[in-house]
PDB file of N, CA and C in Angstrom:
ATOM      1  N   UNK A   1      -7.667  -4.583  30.062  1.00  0.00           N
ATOM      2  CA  UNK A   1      -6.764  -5.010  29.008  1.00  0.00           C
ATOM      3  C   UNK A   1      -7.608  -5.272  27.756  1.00  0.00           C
ATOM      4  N   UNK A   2      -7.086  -4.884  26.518  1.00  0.00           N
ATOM      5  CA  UNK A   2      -7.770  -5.143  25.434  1.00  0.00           C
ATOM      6  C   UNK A   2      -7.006  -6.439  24.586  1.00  0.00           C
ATOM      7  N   UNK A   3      -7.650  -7.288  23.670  1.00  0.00           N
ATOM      8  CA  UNK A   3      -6.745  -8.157  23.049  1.00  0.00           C
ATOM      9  C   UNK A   3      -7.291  -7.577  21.028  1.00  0.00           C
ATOM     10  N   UNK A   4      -6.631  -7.780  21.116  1.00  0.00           N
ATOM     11  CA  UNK A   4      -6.330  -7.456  19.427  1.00  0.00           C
ATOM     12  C   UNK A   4      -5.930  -8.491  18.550  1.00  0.00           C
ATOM     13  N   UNK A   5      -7.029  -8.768  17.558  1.00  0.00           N
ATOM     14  CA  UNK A   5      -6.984 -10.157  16.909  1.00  0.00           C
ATOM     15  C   UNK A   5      -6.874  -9.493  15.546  1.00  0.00           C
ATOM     16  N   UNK A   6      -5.836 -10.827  14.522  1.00  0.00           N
ATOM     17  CA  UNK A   6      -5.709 -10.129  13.228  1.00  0.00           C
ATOM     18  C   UNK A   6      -5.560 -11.819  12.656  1.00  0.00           C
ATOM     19  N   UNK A   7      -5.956 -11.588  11.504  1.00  0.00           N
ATOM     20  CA  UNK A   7      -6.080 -13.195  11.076  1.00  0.00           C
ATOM     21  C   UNK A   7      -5.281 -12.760   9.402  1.00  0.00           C
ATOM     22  N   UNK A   8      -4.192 -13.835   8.832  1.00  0.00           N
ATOM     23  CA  UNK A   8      -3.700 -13.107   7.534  1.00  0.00           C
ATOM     24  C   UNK A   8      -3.677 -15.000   6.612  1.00  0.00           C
ATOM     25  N   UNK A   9      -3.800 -14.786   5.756  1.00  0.00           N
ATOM     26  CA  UNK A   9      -3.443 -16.630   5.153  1.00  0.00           C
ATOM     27  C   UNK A   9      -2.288 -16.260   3.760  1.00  0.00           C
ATOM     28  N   UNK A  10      -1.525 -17.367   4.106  1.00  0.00           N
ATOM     29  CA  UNK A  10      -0.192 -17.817   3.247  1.00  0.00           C
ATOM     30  C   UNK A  10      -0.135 -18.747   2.163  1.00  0.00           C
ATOM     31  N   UNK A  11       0.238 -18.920   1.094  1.00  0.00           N
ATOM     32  CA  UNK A  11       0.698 -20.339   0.776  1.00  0.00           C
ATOM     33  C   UNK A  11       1.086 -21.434   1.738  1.00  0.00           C
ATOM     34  N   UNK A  12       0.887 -22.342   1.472  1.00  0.00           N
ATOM     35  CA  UNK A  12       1.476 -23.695   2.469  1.00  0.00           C
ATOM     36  C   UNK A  12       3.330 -23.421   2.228  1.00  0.00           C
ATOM     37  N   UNK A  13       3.352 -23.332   0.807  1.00  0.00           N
ATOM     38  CA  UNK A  13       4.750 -23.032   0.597  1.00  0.00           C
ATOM     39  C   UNK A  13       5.147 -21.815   1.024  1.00  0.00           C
ATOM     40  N   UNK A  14       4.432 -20.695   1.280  1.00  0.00           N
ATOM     41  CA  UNK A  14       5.335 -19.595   2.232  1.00  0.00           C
ATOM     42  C   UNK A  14       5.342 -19.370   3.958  1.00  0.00           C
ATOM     43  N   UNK A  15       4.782 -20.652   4.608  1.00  0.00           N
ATOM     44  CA  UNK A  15       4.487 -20.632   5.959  1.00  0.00           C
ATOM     45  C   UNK A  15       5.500 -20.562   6.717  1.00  0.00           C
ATOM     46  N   UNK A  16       6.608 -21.674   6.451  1.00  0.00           N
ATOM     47  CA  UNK A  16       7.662 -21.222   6.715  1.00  0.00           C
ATOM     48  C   UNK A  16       8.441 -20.037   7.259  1.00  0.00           C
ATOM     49  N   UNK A  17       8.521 -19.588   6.065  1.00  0.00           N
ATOM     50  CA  UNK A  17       9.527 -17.999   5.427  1.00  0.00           C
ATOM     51  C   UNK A  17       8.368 -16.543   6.432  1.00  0.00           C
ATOM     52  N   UNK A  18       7.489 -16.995   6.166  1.00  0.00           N
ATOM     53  CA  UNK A  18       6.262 -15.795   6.584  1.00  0.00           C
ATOM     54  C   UNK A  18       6.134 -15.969   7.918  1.00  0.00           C
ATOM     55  N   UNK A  19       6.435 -17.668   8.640  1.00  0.00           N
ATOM     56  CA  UNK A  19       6.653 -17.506  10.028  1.00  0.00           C
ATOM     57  C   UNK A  19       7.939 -16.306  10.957  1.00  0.00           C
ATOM     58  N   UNK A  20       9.021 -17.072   9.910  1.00  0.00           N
ATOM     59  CA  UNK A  20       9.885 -16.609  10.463  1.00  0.00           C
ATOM     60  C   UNK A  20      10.133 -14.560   9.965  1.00  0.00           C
ATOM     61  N   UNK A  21       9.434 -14.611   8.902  1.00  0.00           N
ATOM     62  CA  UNK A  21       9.266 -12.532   9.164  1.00  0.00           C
ATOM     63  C   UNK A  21       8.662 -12.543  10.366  1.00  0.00           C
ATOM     64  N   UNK A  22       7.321 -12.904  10.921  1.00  0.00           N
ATOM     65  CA  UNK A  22       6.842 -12.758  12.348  1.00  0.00           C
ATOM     66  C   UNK A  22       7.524 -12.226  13.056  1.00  0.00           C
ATOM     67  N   UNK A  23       8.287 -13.631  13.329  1.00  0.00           N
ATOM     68  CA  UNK A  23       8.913 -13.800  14.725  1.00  0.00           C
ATOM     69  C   UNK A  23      10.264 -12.634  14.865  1.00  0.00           C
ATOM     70  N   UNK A  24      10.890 -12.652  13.723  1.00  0.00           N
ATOM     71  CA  UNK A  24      11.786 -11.857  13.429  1.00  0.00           C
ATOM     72  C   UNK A  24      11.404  -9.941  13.564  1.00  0.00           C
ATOM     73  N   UNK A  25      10.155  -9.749  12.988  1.00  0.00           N
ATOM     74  CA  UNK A  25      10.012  -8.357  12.057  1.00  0.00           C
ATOM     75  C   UNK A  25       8.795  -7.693  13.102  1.00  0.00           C
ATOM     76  N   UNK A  26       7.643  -8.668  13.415  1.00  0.00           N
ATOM     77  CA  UNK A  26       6.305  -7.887  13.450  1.00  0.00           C
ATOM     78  C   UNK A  26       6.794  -8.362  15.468  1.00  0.00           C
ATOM     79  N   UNK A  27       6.931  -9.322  15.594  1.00  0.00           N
ATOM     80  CA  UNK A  27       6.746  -9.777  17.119  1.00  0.00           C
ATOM     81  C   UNK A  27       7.829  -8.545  17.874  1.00  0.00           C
ATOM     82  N   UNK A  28       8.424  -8.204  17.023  1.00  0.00           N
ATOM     83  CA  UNK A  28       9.845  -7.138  18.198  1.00  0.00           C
ATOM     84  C   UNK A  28       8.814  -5.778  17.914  1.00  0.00           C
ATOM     85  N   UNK A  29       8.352  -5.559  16.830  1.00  0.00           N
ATOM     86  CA  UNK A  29       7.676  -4.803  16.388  1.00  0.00           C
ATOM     87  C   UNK A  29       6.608  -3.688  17.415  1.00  0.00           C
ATOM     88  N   UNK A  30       5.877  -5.279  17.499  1.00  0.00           N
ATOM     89  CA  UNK A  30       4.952  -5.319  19.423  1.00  0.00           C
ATOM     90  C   UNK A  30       5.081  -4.934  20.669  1.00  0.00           C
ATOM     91  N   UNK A  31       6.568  -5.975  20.462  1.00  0.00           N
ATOM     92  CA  UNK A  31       7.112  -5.855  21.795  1.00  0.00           C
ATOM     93  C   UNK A  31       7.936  -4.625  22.535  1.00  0.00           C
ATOM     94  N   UNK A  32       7.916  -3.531  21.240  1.00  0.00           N
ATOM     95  CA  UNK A  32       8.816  -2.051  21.511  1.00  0.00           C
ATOM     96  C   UNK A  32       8.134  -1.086  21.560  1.00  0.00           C
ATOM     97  N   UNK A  33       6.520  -1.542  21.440  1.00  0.00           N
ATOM     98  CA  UNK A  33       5.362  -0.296  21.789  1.00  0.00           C
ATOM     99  C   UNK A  33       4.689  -0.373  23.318  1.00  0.00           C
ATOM    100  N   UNK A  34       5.090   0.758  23.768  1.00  0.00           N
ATOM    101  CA  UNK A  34       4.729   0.813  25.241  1.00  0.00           C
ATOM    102  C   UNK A  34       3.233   0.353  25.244  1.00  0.00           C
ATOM    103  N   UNK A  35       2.860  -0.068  26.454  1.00  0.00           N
ATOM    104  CA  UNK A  35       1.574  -0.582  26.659  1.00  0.00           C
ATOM    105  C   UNK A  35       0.866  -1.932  26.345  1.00  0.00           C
ATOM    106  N   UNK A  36       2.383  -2.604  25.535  1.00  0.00           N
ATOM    107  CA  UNK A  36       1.657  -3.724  24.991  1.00  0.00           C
ATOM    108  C   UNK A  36       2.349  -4.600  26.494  1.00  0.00           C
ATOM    109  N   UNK A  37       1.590  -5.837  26.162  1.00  0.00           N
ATOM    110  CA  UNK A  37       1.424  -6.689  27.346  1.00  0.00           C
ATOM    111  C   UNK A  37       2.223  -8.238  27.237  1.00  0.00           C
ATOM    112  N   UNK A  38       1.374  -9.167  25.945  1.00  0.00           N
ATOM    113  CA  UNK A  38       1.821 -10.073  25.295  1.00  0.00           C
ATOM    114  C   UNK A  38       1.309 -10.239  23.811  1.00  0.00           C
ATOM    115  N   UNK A  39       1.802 -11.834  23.247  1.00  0.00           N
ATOM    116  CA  UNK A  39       1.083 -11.989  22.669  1.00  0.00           C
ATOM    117  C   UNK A  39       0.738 -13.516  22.285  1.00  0.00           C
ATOM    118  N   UNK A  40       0.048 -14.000  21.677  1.00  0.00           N
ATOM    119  CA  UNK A  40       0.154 -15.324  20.987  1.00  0.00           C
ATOM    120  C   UNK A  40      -0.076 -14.999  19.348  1.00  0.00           C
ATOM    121  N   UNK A  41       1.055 -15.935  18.847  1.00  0.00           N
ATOM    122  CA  UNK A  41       0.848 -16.349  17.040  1.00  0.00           C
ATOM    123  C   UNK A  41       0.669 -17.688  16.931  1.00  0.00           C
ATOM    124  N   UNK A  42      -0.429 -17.969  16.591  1.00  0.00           N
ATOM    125  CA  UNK A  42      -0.984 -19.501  15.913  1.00  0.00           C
ATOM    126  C   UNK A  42      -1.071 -19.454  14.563  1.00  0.00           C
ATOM    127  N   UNK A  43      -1.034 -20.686  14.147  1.00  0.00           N
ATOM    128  CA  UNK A  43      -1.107 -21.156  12.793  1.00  0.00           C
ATOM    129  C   UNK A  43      -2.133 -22.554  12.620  1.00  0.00           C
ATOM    130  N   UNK A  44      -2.795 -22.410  11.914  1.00  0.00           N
ATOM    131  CA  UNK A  44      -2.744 -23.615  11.440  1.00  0.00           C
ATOM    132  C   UNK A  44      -3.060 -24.057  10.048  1.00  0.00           C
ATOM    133  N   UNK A  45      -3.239 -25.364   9.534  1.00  0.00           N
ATOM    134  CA  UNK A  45      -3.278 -25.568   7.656  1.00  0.00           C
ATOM    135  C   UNK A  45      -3.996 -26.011   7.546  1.00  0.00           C
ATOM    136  N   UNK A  46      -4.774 -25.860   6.537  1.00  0.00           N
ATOM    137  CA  UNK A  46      -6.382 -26.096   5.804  1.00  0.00           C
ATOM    138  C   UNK A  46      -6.001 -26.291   4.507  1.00  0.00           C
ATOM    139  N   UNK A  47      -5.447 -27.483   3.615  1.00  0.00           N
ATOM    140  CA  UNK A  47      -5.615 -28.134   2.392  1.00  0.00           C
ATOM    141  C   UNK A  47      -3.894 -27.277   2.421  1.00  0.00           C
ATOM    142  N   UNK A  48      -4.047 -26.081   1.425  1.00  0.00           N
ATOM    143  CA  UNK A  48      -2.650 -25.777   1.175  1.00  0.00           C
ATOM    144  C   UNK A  48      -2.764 -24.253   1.340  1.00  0.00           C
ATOM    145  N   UNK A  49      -3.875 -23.815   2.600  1.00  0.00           N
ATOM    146  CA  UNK A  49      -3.306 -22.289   2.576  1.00  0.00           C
ATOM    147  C   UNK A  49      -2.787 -22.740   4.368  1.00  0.00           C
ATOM    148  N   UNK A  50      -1.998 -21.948   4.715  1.00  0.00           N
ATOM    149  CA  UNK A  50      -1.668 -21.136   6.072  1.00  0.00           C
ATOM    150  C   UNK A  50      -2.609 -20.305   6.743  1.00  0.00           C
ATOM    151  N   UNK A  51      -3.011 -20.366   7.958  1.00  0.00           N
ATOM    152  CA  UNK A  51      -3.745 -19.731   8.288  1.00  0.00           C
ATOM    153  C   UNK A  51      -2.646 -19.106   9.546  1.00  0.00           C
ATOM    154  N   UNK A  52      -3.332 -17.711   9.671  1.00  0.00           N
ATOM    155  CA  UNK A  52      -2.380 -17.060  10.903  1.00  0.00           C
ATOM    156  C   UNK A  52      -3.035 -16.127  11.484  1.00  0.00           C
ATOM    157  N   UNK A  53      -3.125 -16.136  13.075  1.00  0.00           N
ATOM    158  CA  UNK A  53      -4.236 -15.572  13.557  1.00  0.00           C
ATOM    159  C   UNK A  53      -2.867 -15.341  14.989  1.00  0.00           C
ATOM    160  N   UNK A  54      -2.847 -13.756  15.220  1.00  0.00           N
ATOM    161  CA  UNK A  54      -2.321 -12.781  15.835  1.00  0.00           C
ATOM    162  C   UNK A  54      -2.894 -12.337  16.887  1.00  0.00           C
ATOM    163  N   UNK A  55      -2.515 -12.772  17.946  1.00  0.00           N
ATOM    164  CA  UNK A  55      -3.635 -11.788  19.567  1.00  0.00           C
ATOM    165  C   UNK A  55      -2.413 -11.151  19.699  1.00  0.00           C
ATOM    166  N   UNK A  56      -2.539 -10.071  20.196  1.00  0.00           N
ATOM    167  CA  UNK A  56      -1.895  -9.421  20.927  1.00  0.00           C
ATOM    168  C   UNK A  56      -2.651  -8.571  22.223  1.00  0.00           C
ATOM    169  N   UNK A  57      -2.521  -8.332  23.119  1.00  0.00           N
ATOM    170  CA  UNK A  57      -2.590  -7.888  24.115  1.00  0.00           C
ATOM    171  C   UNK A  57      -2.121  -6.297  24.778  1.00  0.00           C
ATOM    172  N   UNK A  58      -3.228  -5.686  25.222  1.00  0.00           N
ATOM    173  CA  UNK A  58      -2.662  -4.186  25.144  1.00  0.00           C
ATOM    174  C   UNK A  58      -3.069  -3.636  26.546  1.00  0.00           C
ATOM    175  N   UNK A  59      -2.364  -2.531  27.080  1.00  0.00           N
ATOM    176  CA  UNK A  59      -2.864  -1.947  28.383  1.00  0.00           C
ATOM    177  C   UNK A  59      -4.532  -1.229  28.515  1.00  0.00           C
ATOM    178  N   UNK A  60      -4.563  -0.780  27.281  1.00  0.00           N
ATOM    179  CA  UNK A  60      -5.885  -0.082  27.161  1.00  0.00           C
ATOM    180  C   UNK A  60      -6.043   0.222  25.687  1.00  0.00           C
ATOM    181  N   UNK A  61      -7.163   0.892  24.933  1.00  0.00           N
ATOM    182  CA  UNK A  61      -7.364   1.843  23.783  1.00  0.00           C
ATOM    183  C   UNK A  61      -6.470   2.557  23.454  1.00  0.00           C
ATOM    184  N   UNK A  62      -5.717   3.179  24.143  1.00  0.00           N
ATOM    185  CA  UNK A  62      -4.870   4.611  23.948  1.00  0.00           C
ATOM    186  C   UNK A  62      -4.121   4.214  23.526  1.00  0.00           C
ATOM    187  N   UNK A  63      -3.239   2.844  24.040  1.00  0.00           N
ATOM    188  CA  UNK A  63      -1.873   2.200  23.476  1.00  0.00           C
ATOM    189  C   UNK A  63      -2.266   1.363  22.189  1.00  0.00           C
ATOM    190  N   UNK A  64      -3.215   0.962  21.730  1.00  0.00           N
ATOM    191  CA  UNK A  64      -3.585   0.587  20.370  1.00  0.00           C
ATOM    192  C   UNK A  64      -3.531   1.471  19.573  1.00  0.00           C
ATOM    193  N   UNK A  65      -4.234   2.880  19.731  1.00  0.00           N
ATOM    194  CA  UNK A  65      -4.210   4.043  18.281  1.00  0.00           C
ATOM    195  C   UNK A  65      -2.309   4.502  18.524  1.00  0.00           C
ATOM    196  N   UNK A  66      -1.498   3.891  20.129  1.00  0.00           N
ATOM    197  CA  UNK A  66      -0.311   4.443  19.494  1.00  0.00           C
ATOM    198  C   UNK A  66       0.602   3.715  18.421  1.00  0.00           C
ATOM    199  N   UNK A  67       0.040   2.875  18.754  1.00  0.00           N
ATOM    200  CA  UNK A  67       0.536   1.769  17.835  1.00  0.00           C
ATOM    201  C   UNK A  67       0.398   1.841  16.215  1.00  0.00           C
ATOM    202  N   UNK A  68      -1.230   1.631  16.197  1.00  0.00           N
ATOM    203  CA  UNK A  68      -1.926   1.522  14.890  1.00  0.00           C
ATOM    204  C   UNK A  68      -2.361   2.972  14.582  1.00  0.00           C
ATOM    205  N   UNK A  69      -2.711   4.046  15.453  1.00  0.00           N
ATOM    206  CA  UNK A  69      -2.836   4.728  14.601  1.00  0.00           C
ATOM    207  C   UNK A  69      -4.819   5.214  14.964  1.00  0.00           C
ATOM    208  N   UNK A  70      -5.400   6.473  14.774  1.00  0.00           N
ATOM    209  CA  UNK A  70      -6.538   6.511  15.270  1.00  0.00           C
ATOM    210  C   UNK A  70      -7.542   5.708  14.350  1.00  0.00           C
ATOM    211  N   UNK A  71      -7.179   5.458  13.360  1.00  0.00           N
ATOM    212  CA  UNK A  71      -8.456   3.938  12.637  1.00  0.00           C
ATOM    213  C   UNK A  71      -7.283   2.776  13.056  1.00  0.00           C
ATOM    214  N   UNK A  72      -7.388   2.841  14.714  1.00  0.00           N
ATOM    215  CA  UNK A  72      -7.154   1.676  15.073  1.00  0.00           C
ATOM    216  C   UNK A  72      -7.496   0.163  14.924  1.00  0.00           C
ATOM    217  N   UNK A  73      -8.675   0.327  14.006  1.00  0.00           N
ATOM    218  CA  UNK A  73      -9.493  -1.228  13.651  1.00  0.00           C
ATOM    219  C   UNK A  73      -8.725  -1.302  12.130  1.00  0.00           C
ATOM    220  N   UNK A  74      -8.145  -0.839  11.571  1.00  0.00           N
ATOM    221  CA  UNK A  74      -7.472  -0.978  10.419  1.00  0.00           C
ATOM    222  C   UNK A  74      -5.976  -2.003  10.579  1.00  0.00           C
ATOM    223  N   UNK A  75      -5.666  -2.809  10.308  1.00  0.00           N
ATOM    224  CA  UNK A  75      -4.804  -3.898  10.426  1.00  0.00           C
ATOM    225  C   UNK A  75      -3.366  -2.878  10.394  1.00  0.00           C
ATOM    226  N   UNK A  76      -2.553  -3.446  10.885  1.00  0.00           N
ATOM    227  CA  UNK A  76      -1.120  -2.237  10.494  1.00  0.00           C
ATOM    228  C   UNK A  76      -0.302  -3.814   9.878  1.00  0.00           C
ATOM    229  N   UNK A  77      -0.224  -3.454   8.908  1.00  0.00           N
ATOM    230  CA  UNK A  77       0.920  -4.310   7.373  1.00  0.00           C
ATOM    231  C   UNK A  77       2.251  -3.606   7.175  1.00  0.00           C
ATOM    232  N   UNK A  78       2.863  -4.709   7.311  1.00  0.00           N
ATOM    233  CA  UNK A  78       4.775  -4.322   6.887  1.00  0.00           C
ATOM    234  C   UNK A  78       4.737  -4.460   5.715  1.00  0.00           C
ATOM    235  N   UNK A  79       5.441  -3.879   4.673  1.00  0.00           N
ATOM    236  CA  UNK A  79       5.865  -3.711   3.256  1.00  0.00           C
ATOM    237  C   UNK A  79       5.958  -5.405   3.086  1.00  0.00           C
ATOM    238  N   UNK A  80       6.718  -5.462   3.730  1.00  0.00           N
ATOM    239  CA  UNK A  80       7.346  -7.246   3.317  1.00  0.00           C
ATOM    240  C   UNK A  80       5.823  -8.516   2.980  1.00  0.00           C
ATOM    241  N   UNK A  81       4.368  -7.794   3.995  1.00  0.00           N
ATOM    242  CA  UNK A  81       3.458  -8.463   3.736  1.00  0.00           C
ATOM    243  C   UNK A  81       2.857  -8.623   2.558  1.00  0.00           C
ATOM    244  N   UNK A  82       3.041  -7.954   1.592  1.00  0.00           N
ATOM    245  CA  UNK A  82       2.600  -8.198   0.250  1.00  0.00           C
ATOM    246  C   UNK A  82       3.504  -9.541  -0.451  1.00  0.00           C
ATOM    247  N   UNK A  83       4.953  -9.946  -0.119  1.00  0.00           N
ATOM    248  CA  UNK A  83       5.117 -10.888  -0.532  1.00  0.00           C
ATOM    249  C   UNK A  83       4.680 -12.175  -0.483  1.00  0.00           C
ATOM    250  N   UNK A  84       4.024 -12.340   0.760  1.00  0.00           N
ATOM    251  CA  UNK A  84       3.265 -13.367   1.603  1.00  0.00           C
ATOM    252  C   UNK A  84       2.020 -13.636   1.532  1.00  0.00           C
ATOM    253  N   UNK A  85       1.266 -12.699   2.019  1.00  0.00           N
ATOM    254  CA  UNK A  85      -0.165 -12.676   1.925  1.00  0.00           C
ATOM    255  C   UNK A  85      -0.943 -12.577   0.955  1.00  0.00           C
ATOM    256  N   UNK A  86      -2.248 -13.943   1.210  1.00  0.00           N
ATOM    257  CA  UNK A  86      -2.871 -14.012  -0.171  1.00  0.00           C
ATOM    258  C   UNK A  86      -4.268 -13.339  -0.453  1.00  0.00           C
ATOM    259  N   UNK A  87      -4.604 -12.160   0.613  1.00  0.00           N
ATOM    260  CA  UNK A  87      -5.499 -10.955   0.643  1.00  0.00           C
ATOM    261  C   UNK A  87      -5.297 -10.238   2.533  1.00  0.00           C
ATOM    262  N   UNK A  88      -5.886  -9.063   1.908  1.00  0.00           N
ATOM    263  CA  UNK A  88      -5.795  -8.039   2.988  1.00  0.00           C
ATOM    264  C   UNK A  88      -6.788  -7.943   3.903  1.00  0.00           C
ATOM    265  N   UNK A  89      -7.013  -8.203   4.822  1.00  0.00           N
ATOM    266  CA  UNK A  89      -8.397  -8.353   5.658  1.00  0.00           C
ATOM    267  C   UNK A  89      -8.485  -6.405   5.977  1.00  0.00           C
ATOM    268  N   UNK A  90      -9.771  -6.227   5.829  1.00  0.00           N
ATOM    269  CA  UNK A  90      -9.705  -4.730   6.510  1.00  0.00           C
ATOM    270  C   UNK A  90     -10.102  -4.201   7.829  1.00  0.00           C
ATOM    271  N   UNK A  91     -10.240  -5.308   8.745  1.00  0.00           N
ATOM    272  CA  UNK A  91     -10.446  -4.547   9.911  1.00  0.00           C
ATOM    273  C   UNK A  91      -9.306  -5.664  10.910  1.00  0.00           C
ATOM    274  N   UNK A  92      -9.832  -5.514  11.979  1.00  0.00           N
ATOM    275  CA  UNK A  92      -9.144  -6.444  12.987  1.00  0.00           C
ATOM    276  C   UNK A  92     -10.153  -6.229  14.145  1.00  0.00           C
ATOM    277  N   UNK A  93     -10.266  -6.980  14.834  1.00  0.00           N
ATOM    278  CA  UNK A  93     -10.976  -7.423  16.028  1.00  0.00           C
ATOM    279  C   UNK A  93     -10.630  -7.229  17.483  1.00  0.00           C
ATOM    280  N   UNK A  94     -11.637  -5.996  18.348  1.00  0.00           N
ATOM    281  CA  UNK A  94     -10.512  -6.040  19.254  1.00  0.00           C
ATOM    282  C   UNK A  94     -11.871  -6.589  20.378  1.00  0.00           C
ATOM    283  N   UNK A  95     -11.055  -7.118  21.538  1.00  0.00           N
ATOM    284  CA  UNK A  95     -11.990  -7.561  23.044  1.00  0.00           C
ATOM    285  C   UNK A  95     -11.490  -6.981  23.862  1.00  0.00           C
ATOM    286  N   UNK A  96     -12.768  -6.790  24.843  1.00  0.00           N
ATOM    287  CA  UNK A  96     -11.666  -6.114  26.149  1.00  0.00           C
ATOM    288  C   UNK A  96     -11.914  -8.058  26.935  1.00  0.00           C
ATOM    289  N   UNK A  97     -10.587  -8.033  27.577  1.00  0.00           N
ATOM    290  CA  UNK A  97     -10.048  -9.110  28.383  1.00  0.00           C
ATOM    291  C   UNK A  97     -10.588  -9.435  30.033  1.00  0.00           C
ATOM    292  N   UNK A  98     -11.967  -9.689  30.510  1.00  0.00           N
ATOM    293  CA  UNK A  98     -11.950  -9.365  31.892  1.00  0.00           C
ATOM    294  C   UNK A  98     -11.888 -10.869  32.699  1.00  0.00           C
ATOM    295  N   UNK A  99     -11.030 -11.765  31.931  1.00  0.00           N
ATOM    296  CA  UNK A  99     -10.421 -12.487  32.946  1.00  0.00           C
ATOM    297  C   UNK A  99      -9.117 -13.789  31.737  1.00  0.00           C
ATOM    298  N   UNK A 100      -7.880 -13.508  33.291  1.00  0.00           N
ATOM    299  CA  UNK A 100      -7.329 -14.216  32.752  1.00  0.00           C
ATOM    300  C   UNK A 100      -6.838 -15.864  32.830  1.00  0.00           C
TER     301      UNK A 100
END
């Protein structure tokens, strides 16, 4: 199993609103690409940004580039993330998982 980490930061004032695109937009998003497994979304606040840090969980490599695409280390962003986010990270972080 591989886990796939993506870290994005908000306004304090858009944590809220940017939670709920998540849960709403990117989490079904996940959850409708074969191979994926789970995931966890954490947050937490540092003065007045949002911090948001994304695992997701995958069967292998193969189901990540179907997802993301073959520059699978490249973050995959919804249109809607430009309203939110207060820079673009360019890679993402992946582990392989050998215990759970």
């Amino acid at each position: 199993m591989i886990a796939r980490i993506w870290h994005g930061t908000t306004t304090l004032s858009d944590m809220q609103e940017y939670t709920e695109f998540m849960k709403t937009k990117a989490a079904p998003d996940y959850k409708s690409t074969e191979g994926f497994v789970k995931l966890s979304f954490l947050r937490h606040i540092e003065g007045d940004i949002a911090h948001f840090t994304l695992i997701t969980y995958w069967q292998n490599l193969q189901v990540i580039k179907n997802f993301a695409g073959e520059d699978y280390e490249t973050p995959k962003y919804c249109a809607k993330d430009k309203q939110f986010l207060l820079k673009f990270e360019k890679k993402v972080i992946h582990y392989e998982v050998f215990a759970e």
